[in-house]
PDB file of N, CA and C in Angstrom:
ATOM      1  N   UNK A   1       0.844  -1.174   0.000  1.00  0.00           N
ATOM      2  CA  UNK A   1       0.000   0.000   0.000  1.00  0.00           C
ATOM      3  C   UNK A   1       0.890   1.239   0.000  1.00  0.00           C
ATOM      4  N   UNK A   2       0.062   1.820  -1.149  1.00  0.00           N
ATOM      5  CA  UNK A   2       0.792   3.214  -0.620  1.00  0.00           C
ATOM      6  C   UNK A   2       0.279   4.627  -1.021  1.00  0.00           C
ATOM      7  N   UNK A   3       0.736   5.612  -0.213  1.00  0.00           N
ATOM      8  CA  UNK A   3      -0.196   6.830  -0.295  1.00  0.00           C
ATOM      9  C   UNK A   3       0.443   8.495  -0.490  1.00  0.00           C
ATOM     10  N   UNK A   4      -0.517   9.268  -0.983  1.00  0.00           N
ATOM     11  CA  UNK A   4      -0.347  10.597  -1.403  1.00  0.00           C
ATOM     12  C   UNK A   4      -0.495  11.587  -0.455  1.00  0.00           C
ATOM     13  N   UNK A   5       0.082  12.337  -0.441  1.00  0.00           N
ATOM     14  CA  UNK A   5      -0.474  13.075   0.280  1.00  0.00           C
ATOM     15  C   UNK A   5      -0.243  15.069  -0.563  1.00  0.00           C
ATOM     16  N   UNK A   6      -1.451  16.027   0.049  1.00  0.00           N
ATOM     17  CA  UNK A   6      -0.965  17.434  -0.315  1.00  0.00           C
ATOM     18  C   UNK A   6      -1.419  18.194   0.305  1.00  0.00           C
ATOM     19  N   UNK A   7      -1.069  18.934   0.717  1.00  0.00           N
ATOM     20  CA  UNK A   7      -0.921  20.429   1.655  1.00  0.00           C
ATOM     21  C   UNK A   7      -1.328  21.469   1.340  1.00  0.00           C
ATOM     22  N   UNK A   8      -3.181  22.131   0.955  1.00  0.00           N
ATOM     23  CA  UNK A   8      -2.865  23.260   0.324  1.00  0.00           C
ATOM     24  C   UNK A   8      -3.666  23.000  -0.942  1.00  0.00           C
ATOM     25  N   UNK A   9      -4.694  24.314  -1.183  1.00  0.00           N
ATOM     26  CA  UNK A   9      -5.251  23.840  -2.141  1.00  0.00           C
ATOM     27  C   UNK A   9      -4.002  23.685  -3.386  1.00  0.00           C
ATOM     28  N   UNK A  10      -3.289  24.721  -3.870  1.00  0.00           N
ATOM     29  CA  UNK A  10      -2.443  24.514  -5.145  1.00  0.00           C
ATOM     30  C   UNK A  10      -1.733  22.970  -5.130  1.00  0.00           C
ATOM     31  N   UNK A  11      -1.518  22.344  -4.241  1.00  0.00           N
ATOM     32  CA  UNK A  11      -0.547  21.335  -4.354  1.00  0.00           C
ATOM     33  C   UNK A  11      -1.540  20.088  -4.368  1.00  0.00           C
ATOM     34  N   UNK A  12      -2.998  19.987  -4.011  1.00  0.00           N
ATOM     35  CA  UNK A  12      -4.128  19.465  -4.181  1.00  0.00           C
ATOM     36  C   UNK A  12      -4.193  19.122  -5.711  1.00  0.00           C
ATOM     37  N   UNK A  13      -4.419  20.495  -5.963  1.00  0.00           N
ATOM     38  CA  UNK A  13      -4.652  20.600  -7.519  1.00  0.00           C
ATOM     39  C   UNK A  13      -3.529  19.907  -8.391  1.00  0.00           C
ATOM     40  N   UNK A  14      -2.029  19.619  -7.907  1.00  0.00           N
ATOM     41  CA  UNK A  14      -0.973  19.833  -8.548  1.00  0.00           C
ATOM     42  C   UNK A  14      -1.288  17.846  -8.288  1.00  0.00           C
ATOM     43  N   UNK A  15      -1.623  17.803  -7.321  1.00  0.00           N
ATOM     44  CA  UNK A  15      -2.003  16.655  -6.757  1.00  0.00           C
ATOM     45  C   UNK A  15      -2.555  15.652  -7.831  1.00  0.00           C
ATOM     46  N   UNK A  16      -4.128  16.011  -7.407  1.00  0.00           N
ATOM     47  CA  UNK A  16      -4.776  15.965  -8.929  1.00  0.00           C
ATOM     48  C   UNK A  16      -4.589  15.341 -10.323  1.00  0.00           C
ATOM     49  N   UNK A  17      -4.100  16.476 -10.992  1.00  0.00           N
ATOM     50  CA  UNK A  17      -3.384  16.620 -11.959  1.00  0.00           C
ATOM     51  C   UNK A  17      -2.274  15.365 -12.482  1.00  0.00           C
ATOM     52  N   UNK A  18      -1.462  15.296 -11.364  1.00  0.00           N
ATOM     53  CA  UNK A  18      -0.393  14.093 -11.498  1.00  0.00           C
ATOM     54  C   UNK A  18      -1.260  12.697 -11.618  1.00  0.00           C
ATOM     55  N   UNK A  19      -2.529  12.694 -10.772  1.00  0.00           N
ATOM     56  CA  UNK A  19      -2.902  11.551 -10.462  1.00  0.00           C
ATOM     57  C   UNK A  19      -3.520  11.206 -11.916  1.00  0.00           C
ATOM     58  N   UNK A  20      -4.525  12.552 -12.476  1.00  0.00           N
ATOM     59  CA  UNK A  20      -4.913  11.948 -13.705  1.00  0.00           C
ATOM     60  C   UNK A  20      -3.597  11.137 -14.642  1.00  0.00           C
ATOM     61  N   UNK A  21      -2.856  11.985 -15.070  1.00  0.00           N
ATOM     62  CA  UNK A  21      -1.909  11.577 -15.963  1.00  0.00           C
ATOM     63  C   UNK A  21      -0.779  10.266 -16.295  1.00  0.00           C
ATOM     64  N   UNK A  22      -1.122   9.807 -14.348  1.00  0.00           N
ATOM     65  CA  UNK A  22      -0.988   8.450 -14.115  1.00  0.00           C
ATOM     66  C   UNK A  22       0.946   8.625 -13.474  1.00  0.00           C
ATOM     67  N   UNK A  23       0.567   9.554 -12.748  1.00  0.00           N
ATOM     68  CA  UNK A  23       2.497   9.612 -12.281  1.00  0.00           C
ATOM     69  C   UNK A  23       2.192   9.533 -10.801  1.00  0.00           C
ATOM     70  N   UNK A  24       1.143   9.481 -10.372  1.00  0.00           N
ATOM     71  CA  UNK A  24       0.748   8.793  -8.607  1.00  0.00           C
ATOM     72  C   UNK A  24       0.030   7.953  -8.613  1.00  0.00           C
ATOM     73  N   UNK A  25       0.490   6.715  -8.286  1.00  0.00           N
ATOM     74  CA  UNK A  25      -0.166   5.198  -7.894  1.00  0.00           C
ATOM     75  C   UNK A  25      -0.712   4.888  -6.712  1.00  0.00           C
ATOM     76  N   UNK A  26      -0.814   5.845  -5.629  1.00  0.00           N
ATOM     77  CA  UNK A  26      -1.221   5.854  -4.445  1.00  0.00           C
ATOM     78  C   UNK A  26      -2.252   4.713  -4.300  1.00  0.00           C
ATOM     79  N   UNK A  27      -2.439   4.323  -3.807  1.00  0.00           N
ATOM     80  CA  UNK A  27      -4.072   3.509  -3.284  1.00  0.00           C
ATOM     81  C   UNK A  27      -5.067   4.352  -1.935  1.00  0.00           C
ATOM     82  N   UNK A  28      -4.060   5.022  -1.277  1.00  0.00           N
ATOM     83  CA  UNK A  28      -4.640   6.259  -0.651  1.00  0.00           C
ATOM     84  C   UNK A  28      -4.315   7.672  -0.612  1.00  0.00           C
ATOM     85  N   UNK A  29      -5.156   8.634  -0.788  1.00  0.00           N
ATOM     86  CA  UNK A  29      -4.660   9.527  -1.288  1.00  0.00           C
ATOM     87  C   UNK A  29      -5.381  10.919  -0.115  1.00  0.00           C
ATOM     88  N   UNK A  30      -5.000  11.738   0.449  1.00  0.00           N
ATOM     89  CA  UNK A  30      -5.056  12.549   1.675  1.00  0.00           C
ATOM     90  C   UNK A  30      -4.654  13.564   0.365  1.00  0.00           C
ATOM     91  N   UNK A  31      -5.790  15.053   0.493  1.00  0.00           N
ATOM     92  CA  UNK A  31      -5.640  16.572   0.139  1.00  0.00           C
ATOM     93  C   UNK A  31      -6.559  17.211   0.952  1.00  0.00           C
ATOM     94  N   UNK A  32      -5.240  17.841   1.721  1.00  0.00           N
ATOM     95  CA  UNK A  32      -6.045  18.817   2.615  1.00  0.00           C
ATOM     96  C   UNK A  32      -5.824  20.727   1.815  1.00  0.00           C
ATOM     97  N   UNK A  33      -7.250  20.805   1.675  1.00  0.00           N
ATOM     98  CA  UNK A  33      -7.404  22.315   1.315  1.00  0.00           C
ATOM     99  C   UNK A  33      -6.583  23.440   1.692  1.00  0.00           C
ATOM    100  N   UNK A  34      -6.233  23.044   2.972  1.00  0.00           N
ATOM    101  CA  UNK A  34      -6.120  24.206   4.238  1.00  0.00           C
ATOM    102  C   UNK A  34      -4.227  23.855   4.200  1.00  0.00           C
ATOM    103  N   UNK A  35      -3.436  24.323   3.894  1.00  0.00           N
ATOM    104  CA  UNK A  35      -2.108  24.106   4.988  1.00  0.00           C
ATOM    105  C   UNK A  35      -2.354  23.989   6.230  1.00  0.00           C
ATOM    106  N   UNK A  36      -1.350  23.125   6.744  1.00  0.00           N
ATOM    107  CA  UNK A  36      -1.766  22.691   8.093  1.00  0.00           C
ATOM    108  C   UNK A  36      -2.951  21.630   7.813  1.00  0.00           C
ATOM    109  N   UNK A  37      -3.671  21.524   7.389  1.00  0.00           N
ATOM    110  CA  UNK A  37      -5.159  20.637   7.445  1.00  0.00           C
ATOM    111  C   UNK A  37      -6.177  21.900   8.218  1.00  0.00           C
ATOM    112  N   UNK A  38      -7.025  21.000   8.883  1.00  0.00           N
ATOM    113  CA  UNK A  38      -7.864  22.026   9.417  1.00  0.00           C
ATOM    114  C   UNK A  38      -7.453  22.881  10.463  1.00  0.00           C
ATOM    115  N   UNK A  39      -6.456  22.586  11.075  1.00  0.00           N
ATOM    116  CA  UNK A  39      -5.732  23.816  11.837  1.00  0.00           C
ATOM    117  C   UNK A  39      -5.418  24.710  11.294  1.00  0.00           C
ATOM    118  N   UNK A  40      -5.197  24.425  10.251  1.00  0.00           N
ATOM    119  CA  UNK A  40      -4.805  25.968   9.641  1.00  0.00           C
ATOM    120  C   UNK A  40      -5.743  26.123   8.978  1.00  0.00           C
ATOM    121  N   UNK A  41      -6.947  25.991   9.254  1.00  0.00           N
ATOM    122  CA  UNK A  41      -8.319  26.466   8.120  1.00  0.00           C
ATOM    123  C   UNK A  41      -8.239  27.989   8.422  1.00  0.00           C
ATOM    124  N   UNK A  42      -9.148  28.548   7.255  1.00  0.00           N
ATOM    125  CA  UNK A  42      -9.482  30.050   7.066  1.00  0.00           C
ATOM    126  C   UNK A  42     -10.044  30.772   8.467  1.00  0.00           C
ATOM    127  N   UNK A  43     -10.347  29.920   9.413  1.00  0.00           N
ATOM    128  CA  UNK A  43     -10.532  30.485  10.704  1.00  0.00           C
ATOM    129  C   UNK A  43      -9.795  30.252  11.770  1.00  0.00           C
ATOM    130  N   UNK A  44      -8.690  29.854  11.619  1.00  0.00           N
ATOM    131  CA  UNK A  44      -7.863  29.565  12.565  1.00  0.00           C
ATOM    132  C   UNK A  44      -7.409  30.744  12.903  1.00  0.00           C
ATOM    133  N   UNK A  45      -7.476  30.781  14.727  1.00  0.00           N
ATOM    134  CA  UNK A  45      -6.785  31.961  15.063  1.00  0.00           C
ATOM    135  C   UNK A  45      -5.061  32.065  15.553  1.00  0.00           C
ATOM    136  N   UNK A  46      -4.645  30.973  15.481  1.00  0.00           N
ATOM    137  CA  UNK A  46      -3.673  30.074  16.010  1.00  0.00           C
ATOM    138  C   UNK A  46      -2.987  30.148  14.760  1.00  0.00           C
ATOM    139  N   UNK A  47      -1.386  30.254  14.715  1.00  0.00           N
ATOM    140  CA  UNK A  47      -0.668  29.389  13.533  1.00  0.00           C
ATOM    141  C   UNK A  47      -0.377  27.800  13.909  1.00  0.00           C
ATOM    142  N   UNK A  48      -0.864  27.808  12.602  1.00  0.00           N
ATOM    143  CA  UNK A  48      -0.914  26.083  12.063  1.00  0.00           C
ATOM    144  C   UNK A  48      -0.138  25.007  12.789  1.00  0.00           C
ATOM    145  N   UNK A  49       1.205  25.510  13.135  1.00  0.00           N
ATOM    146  CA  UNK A  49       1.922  25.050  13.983  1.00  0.00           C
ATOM    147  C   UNK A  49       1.633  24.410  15.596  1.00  0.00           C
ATOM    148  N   UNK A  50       1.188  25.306  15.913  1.00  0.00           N
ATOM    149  CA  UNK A  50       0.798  25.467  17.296  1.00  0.00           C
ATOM    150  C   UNK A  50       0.005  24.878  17.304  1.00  0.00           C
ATOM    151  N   UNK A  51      -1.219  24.820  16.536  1.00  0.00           N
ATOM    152  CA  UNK A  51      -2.494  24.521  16.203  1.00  0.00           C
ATOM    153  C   UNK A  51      -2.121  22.963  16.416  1.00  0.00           C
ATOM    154  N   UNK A  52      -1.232  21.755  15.891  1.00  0.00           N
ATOM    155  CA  UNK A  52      -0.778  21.063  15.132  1.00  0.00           C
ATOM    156  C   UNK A  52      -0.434  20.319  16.474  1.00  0.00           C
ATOM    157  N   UNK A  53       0.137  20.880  17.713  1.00  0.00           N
ATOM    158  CA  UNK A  53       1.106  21.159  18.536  1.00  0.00           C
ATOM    159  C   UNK A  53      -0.360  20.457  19.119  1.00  0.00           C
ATOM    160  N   UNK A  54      -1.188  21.267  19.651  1.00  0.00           N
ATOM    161  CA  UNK A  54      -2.623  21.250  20.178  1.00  0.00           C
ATOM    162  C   UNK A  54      -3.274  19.750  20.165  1.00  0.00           C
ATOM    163  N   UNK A  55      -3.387  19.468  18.918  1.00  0.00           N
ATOM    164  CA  UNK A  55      -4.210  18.227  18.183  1.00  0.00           C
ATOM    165  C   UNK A  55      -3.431  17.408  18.424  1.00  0.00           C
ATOM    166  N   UNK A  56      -1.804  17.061  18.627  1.00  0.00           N
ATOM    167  CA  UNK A  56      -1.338  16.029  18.671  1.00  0.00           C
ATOM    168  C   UNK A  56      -1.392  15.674  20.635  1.00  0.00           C
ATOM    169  N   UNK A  57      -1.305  16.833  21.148  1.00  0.00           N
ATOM    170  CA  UNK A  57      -1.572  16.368  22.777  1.00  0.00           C
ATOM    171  C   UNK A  57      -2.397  15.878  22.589  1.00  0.00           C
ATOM    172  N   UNK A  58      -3.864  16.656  22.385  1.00  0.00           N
ATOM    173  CA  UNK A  58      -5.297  15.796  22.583  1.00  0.00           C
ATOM    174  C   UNK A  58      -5.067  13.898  22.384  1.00  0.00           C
ATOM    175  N   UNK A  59      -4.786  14.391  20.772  1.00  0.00           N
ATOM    176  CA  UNK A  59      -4.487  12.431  20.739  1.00  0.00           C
ATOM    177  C   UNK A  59      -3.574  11.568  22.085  1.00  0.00           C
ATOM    178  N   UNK A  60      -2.873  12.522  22.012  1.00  0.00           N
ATOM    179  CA  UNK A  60      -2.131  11.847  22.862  1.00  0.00           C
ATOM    180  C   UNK A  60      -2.321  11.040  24.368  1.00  0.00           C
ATOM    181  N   UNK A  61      -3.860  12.179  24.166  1.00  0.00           N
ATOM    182  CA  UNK A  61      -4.594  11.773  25.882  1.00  0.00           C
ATOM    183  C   UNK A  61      -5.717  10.465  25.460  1.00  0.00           C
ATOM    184  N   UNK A  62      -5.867  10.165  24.219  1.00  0.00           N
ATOM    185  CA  UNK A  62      -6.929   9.545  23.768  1.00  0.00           C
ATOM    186  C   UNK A  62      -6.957   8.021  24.312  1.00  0.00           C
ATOM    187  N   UNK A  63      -8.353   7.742  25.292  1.00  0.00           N
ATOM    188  CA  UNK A  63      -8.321   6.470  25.384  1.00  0.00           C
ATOM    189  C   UNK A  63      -7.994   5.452  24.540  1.00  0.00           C
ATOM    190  N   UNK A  64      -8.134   5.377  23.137  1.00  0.00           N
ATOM    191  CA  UNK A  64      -8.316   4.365  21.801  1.00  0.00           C
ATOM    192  C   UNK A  64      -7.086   4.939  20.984  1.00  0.00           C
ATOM    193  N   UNK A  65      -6.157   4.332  20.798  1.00  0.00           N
ATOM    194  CA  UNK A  65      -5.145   5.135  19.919  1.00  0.00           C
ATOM    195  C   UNK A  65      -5.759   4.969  18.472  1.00  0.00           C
ATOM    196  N   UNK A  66      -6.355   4.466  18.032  1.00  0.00           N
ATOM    197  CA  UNK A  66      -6.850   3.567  16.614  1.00  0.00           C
ATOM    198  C   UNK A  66      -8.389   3.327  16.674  1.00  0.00           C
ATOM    199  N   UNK A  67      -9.170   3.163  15.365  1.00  0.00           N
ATOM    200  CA  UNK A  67     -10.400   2.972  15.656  1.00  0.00           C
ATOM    201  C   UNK A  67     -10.080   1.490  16.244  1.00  0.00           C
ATOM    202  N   UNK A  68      -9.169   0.493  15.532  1.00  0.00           N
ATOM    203  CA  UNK A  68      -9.491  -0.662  15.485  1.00  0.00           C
ATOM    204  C   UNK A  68      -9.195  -0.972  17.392  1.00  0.00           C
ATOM    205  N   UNK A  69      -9.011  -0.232  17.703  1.00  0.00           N
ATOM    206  CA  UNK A  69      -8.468  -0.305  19.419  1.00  0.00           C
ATOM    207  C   UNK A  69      -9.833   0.135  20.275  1.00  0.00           C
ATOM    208  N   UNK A  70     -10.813   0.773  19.296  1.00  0.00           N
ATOM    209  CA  UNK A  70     -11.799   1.040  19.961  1.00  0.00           C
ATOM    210  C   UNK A  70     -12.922   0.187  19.930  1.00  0.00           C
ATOM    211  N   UNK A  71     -13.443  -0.253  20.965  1.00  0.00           N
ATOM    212  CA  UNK A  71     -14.263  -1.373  21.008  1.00  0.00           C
ATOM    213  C   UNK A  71     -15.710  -1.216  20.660  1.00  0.00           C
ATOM    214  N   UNK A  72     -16.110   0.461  20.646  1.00  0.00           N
ATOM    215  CA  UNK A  72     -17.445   0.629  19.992  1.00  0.00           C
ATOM    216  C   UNK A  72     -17.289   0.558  18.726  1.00  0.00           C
ATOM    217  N   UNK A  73     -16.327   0.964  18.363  1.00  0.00           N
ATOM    218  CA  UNK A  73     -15.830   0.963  16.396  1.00  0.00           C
ATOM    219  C   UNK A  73     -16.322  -0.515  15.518  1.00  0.00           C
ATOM    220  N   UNK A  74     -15.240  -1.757  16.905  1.00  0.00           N
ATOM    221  CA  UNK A  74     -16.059  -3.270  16.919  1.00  0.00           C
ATOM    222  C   UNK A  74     -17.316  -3.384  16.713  1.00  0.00           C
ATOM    223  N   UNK A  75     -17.515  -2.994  17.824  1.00  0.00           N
ATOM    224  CA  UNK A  75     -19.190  -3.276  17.929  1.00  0.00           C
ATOM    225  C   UNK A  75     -20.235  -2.494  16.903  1.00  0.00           C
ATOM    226  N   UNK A  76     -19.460  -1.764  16.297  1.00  0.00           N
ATOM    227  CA  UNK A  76     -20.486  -1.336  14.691  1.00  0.00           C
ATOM    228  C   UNK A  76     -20.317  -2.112  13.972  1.00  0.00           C
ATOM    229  N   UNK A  77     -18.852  -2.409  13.307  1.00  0.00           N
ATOM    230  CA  UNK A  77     -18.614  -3.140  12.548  1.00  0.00           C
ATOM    231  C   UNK A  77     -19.060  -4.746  12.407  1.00  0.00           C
ATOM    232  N   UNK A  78     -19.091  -5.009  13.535  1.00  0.00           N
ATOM    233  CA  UNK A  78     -19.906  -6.504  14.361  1.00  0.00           C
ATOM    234  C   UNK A  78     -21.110  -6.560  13.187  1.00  0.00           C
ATOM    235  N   UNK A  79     -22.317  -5.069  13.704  1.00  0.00           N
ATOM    236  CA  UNK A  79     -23.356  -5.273  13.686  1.00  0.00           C
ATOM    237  C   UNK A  79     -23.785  -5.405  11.908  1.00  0.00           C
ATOM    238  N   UNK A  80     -22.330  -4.482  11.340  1.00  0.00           N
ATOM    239  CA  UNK A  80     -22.187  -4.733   9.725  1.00  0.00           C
ATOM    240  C   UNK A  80     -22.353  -5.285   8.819  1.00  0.00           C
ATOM    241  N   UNK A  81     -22.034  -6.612   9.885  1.00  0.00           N
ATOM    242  CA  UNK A  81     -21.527  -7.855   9.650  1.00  0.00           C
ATOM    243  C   UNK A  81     -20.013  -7.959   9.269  1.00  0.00           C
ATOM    244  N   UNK A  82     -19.354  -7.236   9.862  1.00  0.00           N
ATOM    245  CA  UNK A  82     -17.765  -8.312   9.982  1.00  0.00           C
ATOM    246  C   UNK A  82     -17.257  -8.709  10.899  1.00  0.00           C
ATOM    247  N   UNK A  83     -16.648  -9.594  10.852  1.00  0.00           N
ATOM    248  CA  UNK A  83     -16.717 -10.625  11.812  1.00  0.00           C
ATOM    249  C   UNK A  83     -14.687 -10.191  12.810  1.00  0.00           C
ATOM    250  N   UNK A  84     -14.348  -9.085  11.718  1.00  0.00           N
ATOM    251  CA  UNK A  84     -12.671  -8.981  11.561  1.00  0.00           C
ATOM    252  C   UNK A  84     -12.507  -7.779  11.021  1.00  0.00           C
ATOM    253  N   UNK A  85     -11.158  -7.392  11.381  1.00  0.00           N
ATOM    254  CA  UNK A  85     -11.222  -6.437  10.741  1.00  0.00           C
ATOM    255  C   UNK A  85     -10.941  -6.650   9.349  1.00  0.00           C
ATOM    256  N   UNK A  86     -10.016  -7.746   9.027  1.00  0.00           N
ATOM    257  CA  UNK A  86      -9.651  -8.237   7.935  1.00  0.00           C
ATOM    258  C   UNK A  86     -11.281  -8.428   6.564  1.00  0.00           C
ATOM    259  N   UNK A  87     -12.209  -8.486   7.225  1.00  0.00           N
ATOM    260  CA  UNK A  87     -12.888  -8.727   6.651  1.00  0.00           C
ATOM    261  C   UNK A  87     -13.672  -7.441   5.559  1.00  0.00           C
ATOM    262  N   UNK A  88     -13.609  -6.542   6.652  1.00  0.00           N
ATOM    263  CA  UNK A  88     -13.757  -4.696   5.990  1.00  0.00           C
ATOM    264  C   UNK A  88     -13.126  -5.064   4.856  1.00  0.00           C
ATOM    265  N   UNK A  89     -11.557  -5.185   4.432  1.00  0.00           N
ATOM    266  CA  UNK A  89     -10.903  -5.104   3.482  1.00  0.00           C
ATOM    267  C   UNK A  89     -11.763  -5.739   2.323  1.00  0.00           C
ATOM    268  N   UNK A  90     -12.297  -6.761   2.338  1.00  0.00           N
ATOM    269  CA  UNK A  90     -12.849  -7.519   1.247  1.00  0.00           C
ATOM    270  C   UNK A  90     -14.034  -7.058   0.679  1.00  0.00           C
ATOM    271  N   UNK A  91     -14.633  -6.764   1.294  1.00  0.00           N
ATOM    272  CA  UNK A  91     -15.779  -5.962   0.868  1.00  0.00           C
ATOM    273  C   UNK A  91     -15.273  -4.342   0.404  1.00  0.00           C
ATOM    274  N   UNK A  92     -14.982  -4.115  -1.312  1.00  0.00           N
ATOM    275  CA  UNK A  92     -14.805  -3.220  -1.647  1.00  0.00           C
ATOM    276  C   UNK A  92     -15.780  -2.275  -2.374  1.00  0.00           C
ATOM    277  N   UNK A  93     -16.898  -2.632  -1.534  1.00  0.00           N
ATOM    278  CA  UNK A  93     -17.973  -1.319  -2.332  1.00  0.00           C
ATOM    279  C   UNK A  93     -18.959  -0.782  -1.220  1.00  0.00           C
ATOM    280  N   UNK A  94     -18.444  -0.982   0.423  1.00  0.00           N
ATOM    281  CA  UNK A  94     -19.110  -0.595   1.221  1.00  0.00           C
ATOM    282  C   UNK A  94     -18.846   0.332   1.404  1.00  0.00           C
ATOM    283  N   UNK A  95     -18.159   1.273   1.327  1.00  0.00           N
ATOM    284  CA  UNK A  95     -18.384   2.677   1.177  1.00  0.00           C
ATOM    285  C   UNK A  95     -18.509   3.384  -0.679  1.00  0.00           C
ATOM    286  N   UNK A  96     -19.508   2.675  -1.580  1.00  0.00           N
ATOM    287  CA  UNK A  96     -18.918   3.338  -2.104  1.00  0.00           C
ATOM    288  C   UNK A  96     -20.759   3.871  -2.497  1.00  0.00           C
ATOM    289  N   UNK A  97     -20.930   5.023  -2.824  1.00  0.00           N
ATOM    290  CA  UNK A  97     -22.371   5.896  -2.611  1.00  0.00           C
ATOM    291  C   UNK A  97     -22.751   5.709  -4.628  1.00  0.00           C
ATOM    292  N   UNK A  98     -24.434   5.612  -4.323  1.00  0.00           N
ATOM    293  CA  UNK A  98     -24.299   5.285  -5.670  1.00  0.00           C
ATOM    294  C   UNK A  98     -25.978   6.459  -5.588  1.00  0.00           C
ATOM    295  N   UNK A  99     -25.635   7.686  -6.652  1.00  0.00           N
ATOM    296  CA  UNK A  99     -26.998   8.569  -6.332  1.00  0.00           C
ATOM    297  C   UNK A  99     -27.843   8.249  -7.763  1.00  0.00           C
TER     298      UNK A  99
END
């Protein structure tokens, strides 16, 4: 597996762009609008940094480091029907929205 990532709408776009043309193979691919991500969104009063600084304590206090560590996360997925987590993987059209 492997993944993309971009910072920023221009590098999104630049992002994008590469992906059409077939020069990023990612299988996951992360574009955040904002530098920083949402810490540094258009309302941040904080620089991004700090902001960044902020969000990683919080985690840091977090009962569940991982969904898969979280046992209500289980217990949805249970009710899903998977039996594993391994099993999410196989089923490749459960998230996918059809309007």
């Amino acid at each position: 597996m492997t993944s993309a990532q971009a910072d920023g709408a221009r590098a999104c776009k630049q992002m994008l762009k590469e992906i059409m043309e077939g020069k990023i193979k990612a299988n996951f691919i992360e574009g955040m609008g904002c530098v920083g991500g949402c810490v540094g969104g258009p309302k941040a009063i904080i620089p991004y940094k700090e902001g960044t600084v902020h969000v990683n304590d919080y985690a840091n206090l977090a009962t569940y480091k991982t969904p898969i560590d979280n046992p209500y996360v289980i217990e949805i997925l249970e009710e899903l029907g998977f039996n594993k987590i391994e099993d999410l993987l196989k089923r490749d059209n459960i998230f996918t929205r059809r309007f």
